[in-house]
C-alpha atoms as a PDB file:
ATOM      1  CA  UNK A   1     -30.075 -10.783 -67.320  1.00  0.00           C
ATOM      2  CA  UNK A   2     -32.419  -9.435 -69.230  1.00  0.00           C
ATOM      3  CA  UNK A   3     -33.703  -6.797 -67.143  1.00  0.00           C
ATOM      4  CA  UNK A   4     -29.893  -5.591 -66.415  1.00  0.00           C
ATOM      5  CA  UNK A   5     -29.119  -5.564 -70.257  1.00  0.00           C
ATOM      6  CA  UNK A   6     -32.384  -3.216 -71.095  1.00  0.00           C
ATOM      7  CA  UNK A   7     -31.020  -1.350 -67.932  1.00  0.00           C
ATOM      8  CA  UNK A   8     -27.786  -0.840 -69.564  1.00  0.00           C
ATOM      9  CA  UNK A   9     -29.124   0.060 -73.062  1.00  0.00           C
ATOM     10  CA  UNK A  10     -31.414   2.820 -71.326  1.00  0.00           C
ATOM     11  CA  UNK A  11     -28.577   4.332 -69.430  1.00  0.00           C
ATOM     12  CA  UNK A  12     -26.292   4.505 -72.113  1.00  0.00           C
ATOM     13  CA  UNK A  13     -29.345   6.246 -74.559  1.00  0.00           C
ATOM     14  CA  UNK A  14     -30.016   8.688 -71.801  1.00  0.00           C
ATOM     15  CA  UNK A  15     -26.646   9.043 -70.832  1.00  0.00           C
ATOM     16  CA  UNK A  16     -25.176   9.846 -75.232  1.00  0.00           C
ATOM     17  CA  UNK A  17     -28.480  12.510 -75.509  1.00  0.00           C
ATOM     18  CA  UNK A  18     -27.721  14.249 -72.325  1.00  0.00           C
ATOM     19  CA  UNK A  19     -24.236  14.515 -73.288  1.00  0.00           C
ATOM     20  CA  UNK A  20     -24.723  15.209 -76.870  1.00  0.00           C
ATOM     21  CA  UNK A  21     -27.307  17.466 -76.526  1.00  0.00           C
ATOM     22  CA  UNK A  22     -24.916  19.088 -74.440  1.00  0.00           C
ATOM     23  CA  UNK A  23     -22.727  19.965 -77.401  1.00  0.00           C
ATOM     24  CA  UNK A  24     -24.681  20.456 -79.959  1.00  0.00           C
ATOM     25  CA  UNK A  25     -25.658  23.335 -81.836  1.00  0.00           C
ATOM     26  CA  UNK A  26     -28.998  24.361 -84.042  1.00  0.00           C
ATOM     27  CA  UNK A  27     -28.912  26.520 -86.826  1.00  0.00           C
ATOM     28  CA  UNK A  28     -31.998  28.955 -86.895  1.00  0.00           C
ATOM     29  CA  UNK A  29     -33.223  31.630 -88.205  1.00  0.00           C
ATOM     30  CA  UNK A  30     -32.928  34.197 -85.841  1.00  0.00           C
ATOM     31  CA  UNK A  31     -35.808  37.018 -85.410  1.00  0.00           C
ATOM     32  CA  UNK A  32     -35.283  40.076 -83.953  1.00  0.00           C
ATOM     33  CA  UNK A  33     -31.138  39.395 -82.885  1.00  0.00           C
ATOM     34  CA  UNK A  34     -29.381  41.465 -80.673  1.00  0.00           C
ATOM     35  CA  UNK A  35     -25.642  42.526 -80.303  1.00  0.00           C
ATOM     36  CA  UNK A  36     -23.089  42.078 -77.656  1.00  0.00           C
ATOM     37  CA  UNK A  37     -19.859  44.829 -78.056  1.00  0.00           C
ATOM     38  CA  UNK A  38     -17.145  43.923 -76.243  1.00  0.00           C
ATOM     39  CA  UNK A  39     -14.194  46.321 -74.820  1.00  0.00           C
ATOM     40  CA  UNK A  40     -10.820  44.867 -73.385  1.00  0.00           C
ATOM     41  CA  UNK A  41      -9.098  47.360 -71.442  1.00  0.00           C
ATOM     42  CA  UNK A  42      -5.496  47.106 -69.763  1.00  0.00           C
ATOM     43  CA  UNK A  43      -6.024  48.285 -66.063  1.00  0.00           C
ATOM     44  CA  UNK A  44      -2.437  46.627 -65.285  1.00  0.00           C
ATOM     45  CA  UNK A  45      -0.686  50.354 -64.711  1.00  0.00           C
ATOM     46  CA  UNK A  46       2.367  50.527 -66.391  1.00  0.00           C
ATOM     47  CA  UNK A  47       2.912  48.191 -69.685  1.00  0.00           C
ATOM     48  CA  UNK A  48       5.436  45.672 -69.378  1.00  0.00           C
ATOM     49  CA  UNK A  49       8.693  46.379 -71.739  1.00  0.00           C
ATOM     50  CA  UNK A  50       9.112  43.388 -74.481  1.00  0.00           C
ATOM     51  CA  UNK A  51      12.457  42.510 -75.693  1.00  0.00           C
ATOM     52  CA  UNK A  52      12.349  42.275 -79.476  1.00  0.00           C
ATOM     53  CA  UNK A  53      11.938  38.225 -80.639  1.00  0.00           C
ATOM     54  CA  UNK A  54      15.583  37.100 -81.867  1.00  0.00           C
ATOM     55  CA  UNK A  55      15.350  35.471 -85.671  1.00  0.00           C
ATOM     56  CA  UNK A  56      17.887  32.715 -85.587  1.00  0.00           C
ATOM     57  CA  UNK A  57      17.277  31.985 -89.401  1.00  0.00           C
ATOM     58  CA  UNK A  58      17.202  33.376 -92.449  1.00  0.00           C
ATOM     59  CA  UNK A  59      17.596  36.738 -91.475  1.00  0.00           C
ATOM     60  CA  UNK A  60      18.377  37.777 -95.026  1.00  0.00           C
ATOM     61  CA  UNK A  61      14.683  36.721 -95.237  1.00  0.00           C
ATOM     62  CA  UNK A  62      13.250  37.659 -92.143  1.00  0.00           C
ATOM     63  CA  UNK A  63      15.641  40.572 -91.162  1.00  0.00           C
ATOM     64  CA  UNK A  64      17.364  40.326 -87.564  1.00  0.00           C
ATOM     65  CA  UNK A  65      14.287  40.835 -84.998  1.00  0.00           C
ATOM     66  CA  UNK A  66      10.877  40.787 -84.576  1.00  0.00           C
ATOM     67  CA  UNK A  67       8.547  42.862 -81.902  1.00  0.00           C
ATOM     68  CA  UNK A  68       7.046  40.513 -79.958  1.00  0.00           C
ATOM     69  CA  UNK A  69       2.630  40.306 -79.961  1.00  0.00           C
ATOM     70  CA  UNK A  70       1.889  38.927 -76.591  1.00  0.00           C
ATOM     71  CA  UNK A  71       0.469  42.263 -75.618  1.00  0.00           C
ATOM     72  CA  UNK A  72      -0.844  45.029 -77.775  1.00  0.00           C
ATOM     73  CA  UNK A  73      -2.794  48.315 -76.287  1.00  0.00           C
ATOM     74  CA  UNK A  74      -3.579  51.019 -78.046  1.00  0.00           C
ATOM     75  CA  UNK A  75      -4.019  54.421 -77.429  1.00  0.00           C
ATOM     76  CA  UNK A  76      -6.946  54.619 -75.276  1.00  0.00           C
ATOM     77  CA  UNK A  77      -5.835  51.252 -73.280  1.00  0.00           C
ATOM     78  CA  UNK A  78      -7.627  49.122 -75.444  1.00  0.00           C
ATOM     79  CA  UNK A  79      -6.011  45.225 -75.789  1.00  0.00           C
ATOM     80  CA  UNK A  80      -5.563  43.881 -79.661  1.00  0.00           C
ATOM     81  CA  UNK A  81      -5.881  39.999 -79.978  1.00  0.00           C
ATOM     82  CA  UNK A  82      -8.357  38.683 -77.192  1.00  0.00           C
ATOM     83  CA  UNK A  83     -11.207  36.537 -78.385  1.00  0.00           C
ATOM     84  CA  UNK A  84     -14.111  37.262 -77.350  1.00  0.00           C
ATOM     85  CA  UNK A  85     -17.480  34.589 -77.292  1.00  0.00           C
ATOM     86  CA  UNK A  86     -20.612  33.383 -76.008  1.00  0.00           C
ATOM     87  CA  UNK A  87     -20.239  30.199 -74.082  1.00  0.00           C
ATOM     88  CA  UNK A  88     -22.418  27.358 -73.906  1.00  0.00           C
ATOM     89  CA  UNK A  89     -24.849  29.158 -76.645  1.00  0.00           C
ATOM     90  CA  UNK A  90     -27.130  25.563 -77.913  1.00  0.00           C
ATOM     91  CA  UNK A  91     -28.732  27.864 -81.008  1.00  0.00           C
ATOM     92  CA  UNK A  92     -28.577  30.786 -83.121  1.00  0.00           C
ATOM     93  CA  UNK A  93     -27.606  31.936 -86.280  1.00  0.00           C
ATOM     94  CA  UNK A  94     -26.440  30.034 -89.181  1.00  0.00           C
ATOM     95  CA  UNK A  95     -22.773  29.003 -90.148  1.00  0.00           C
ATOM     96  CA  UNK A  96     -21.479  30.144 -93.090  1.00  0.00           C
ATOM     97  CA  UNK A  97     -19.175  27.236 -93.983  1.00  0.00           C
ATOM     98  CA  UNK A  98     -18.395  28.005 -97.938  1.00  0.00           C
ATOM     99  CA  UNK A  99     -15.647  30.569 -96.479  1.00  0.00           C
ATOM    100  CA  UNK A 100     -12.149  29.548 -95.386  1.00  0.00           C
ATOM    101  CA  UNK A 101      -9.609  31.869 -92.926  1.00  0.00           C
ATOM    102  CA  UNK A 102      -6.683  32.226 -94.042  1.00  0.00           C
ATOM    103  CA  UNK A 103      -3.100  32.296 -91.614  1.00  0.00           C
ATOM    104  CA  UNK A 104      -0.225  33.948 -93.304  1.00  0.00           C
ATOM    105  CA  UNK A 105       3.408  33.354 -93.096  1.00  0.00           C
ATOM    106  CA  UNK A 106       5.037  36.743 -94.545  1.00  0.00           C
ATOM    107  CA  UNK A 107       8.289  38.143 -93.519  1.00  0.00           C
ATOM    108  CA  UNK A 108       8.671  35.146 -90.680  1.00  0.00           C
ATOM    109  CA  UNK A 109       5.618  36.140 -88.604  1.00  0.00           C
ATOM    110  CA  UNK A 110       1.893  34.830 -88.674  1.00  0.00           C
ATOM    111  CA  UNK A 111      -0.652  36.937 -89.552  1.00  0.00           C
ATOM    112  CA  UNK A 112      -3.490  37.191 -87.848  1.00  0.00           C
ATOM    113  CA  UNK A 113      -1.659  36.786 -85.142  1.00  0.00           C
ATOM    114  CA  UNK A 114      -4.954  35.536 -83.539  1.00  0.00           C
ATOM    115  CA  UNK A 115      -7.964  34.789 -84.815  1.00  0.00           C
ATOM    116  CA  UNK A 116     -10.991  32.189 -84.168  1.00  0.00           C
ATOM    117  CA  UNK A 117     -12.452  29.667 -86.798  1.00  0.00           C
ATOM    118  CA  UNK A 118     -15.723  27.224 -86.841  1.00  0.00           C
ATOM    119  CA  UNK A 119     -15.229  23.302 -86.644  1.00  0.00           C
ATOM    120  CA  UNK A 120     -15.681  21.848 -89.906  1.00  0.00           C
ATOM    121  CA  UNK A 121     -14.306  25.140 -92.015  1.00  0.00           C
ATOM    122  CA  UNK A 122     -11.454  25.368 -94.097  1.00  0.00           C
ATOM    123  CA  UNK A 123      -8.332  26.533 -92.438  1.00  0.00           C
ATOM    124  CA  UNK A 124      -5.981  27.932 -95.990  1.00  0.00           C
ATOM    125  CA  UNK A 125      -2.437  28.700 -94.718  1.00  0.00           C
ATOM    126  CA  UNK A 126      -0.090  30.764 -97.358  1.00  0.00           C
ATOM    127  CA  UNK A 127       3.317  31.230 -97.520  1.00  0.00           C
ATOM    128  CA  UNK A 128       4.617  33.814 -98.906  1.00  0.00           C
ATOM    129  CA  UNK A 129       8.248  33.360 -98.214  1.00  0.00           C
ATOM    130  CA  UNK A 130      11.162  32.349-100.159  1.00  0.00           C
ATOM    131  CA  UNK A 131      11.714  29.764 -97.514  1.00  0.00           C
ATOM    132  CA  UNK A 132      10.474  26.765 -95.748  1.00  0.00           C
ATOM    133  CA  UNK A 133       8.211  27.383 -92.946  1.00  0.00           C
ATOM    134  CA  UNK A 134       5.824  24.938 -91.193  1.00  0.00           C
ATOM    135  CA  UNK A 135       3.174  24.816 -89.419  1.00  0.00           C
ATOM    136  CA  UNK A 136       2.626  23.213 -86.018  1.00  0.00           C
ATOM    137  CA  UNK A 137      -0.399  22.703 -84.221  1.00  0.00           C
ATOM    138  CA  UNK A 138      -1.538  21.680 -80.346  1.00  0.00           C
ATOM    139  CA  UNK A 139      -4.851  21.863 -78.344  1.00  0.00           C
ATOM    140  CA  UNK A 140      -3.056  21.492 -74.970  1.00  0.00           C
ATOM    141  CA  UNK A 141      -0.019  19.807 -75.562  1.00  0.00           C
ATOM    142  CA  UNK A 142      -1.426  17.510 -78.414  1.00  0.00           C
ATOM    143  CA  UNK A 143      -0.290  18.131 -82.138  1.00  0.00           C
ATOM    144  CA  UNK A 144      -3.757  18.790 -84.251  1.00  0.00           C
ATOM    145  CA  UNK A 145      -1.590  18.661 -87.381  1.00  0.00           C
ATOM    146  CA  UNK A 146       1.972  19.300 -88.941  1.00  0.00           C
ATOM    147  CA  UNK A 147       2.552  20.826 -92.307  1.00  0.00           C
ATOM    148  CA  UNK A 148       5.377  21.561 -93.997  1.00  0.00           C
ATOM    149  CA  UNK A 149       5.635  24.307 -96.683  1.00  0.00           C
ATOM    150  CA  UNK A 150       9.479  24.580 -98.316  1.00  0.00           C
ATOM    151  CA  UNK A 151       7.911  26.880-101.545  1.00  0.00           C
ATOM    152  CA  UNK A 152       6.839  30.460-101.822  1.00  0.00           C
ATOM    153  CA  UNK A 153       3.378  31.810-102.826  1.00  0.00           C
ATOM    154  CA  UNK A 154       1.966  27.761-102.185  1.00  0.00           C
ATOM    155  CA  UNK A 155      -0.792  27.048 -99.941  1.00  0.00           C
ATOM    156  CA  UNK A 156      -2.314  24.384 -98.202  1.00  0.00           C
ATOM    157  CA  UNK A 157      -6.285  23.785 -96.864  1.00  0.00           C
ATOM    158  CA  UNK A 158      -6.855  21.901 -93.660  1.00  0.00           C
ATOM    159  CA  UNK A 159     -10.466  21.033 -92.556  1.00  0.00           C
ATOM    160  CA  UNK A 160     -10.929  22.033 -88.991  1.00  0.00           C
ATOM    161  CA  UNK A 161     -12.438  18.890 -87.665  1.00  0.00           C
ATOM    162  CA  UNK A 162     -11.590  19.557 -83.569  1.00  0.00           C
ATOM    163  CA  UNK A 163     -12.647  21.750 -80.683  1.00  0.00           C
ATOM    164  CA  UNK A 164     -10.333  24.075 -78.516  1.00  0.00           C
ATOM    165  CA  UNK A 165      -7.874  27.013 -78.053  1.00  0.00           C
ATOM    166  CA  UNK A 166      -5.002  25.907 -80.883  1.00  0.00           C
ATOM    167  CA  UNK A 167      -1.374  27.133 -80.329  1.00  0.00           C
ATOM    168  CA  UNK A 168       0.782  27.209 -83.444  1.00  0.00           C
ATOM    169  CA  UNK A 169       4.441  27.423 -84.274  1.00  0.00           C
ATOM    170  CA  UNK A 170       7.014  27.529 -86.681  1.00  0.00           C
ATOM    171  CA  UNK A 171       9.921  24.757 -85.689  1.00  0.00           C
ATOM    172  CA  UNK A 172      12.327  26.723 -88.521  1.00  0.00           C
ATOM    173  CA  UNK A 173      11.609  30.108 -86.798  1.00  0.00           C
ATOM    174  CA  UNK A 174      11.158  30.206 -83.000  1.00  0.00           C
ATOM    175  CA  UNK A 175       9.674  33.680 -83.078  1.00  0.00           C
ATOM    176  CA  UNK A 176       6.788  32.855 -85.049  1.00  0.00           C
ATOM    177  CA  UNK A 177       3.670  32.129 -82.763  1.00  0.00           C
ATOM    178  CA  UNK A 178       0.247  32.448 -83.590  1.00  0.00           C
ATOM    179  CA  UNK A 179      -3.276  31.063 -81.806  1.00  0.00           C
ATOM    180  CA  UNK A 180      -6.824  30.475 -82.558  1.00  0.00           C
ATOM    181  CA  UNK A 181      -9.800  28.800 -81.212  1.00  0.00           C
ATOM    182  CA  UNK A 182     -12.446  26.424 -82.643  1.00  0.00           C
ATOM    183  CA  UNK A 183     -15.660  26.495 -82.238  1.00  0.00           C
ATOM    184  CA  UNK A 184     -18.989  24.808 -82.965  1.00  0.00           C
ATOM    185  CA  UNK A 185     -20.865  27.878 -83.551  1.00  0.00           C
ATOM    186  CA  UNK A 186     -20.161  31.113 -85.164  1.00  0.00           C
ATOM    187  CA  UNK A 187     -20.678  33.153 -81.916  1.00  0.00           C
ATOM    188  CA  UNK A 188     -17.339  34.841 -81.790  1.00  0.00           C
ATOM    189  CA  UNK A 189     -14.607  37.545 -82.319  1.00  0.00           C
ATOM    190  CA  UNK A 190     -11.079  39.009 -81.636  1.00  0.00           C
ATOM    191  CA  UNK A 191     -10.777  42.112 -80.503  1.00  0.00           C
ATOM    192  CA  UNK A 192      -9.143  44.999 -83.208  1.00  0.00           C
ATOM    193  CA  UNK A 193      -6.593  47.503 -82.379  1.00  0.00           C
ATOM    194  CA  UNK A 194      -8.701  49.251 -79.861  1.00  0.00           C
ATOM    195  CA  UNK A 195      -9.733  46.261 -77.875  1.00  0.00           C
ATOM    196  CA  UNK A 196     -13.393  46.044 -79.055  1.00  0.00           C
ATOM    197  CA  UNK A 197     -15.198  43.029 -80.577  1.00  0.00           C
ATOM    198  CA  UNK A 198     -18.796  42.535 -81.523  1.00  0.00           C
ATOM    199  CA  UNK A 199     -21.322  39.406 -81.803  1.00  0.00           C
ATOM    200  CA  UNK A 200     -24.248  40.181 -83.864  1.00  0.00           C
ATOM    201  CA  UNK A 201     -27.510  38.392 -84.677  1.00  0.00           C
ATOM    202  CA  UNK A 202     -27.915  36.782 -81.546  1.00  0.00           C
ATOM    203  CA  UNK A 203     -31.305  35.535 -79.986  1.00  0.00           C
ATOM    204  CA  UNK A 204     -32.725  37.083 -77.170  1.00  0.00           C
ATOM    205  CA  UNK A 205     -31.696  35.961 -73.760  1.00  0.00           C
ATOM    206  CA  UNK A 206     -28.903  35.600 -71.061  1.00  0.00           C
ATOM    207  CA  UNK A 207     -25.406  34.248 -71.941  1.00  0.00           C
ATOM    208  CA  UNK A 208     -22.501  33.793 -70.578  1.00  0.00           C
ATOM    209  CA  UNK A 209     -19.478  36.094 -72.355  1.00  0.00           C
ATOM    210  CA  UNK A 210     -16.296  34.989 -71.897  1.00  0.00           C
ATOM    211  CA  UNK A 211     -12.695  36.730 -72.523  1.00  0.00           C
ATOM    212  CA  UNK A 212      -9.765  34.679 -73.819  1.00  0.00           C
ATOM    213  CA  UNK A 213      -6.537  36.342 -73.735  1.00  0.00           C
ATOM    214  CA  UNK A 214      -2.784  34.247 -74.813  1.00  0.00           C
ATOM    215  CA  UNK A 215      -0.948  36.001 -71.442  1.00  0.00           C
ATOM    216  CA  UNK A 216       2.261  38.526 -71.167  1.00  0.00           C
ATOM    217  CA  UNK A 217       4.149  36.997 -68.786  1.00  0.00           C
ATOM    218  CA  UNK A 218       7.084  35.408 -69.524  1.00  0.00           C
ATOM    219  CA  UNK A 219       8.195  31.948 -67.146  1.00  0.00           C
ATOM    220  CA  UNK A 220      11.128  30.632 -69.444  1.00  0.00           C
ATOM    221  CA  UNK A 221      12.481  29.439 -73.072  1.00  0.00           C
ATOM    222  CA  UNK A 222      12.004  26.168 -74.021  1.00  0.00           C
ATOM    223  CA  UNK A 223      14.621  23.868 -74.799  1.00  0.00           C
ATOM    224  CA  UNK A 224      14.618  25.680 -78.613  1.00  0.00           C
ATOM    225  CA  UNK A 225      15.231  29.224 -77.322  1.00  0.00           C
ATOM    226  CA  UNK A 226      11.031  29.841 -77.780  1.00  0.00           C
ATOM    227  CA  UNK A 227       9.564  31.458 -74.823  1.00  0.00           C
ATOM    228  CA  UNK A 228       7.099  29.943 -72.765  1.00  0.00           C
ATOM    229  CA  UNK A 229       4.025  32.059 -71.351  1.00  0.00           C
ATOM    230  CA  UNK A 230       2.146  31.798 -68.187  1.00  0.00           C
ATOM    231  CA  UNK A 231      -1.242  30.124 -68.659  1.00  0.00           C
ATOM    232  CA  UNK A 232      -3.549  31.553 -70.586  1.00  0.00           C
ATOM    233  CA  UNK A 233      -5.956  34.974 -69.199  1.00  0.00           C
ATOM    234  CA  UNK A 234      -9.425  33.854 -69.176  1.00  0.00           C
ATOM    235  CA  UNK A 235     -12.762  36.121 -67.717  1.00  0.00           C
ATOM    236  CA  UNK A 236     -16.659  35.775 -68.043  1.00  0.00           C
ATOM    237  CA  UNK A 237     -19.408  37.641 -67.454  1.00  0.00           C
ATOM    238  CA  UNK A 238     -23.059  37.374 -67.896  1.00  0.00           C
ATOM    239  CA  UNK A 239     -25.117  39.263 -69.955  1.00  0.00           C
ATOM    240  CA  UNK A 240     -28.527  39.850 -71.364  1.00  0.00           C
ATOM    241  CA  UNK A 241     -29.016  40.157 -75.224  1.00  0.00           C
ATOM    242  CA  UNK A 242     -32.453  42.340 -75.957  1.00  0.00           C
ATOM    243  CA  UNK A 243     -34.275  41.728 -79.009  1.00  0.00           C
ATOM    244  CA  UNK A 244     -32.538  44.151 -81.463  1.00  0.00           C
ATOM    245  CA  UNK A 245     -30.601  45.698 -78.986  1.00  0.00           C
ATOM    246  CA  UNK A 246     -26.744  46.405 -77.987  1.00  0.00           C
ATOM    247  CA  UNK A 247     -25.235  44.805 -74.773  1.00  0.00           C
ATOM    248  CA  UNK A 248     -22.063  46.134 -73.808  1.00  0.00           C
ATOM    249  CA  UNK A 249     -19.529  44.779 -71.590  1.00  0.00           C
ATOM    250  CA  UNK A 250     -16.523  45.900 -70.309  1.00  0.00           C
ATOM    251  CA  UNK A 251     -13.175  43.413 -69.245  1.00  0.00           C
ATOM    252  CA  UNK A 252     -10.248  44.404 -67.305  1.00  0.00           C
ATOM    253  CA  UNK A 253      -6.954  42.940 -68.057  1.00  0.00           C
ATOM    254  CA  UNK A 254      -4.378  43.633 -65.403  1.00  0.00           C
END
């Protein structure tokens, strides 16, 4: 009995620091960091025609209809709103956790409309609307949190405390969407309004880079009138990060 019980107590040691080694990240000082710049291009041929998002209240507020977000390419075919990070990355740069990011609720649309956060960070949500709005949060179909916010110019802080892509909603206003992801280390971006993001101060070596993008294509409303998306666009590449140096890398959305 013994025997089996030491057993045990050795597998389950071996078995919690192989898994949370596998999740954990160390904060270093980083010599000598290199860059990864990112470029998300449409390659889908034509762009896909959006019907403007009906407001079904407080259009006095909010006005009548809103363009929809789901996919934005500039000029040069660059794609607006994918994240872009390093998976798997077990060390690197420090996180600066005194600063909070801040969602917006103005005119009945969230603003960014996505953006990416560290666990354990401050999440500050404002509304600056003269009515209520809430917001509604899910990692994959299960509600992070719930807030409610009936006056204008008040805001609320939330402490990030989970891991994963976050989908959020208004239930007053089915046009408002937003999304971010939560990480555990500050390896990550969204791209701007040409498609590019950067990662900076990263160690030497060979990542993995992955590509998260929300997805265009419409499959049907829910039972609110909201519209429901195809699952989420998601690529990866690998690439190496030379000591002060730029790694670039391309993604095709089509």
């Amino acid at each position: 009995m013994k025997r089996f019980l030491s057993f045990f107590f050795v597998s389950c040691l071996v078995v919690a620091v192989c898994v949370g080694g596998a999740y954990a990240y160390d904060e270093v000082d980083v010599a000598d960091g290199g860059s990864i710049m990112g470029h998300v291009i449409w390659k889908g041929g034509a762009l896909p025609k959006f019907d403007s998002l009906k407001v079904q209240k407080n259009q006095d507020v909010c006005g009548n209809e809103k363009p929809s977000e789901a996919l934005i390419v500039g000029k040069d075919g660059g794609v607006k709103f994918a994240v872009g990070y390093i998976d798997g990355i077990e060390k690197g740069k420090k996180i600066v956790r005194g600063k909070s990011t801040l969602l917006t609720q103005k005119n009945c649309v969230f603003g960014p409309h996505v953006f990416t956060i560290v666990k354990g960070t401050d999440l500050e949500v404002l509304n600056s609307d003269p009515v209520l709005h809430n917001v509604n949060t899910a990692i994959s179909g299960i509600q992070l949190f719930n807030k409610g916010q009936p006056n204008k110019d008040t805001t609320i802080t939330i402490k990030v405390r989970k891991l994963g892509q976050v989908d959020v909603i208004c239930d007053s206003h089915t046009n408002m969407r937003s999304y971010f992801s939560i990480f555990d280390h500050p390896y990550h971006a969204t791209t701007d309004e040409n498609g590019v993001f950067t990662i900076d101060n990263i160690p030497p070596g060979k990542y993995t880079i992955k590509v998260w993008h929300e997805s265009w294509k419409v499959t049907g409303k829910d039972d609110d009138g909201r519209l429901i998306y195809d699952k989420p666009v998601e690529l990866s590449q690998e690439v190496t990060v030379s000591a002060k140096g730029t790694a670039h890398v391309n993604f095709e959305l089509k």
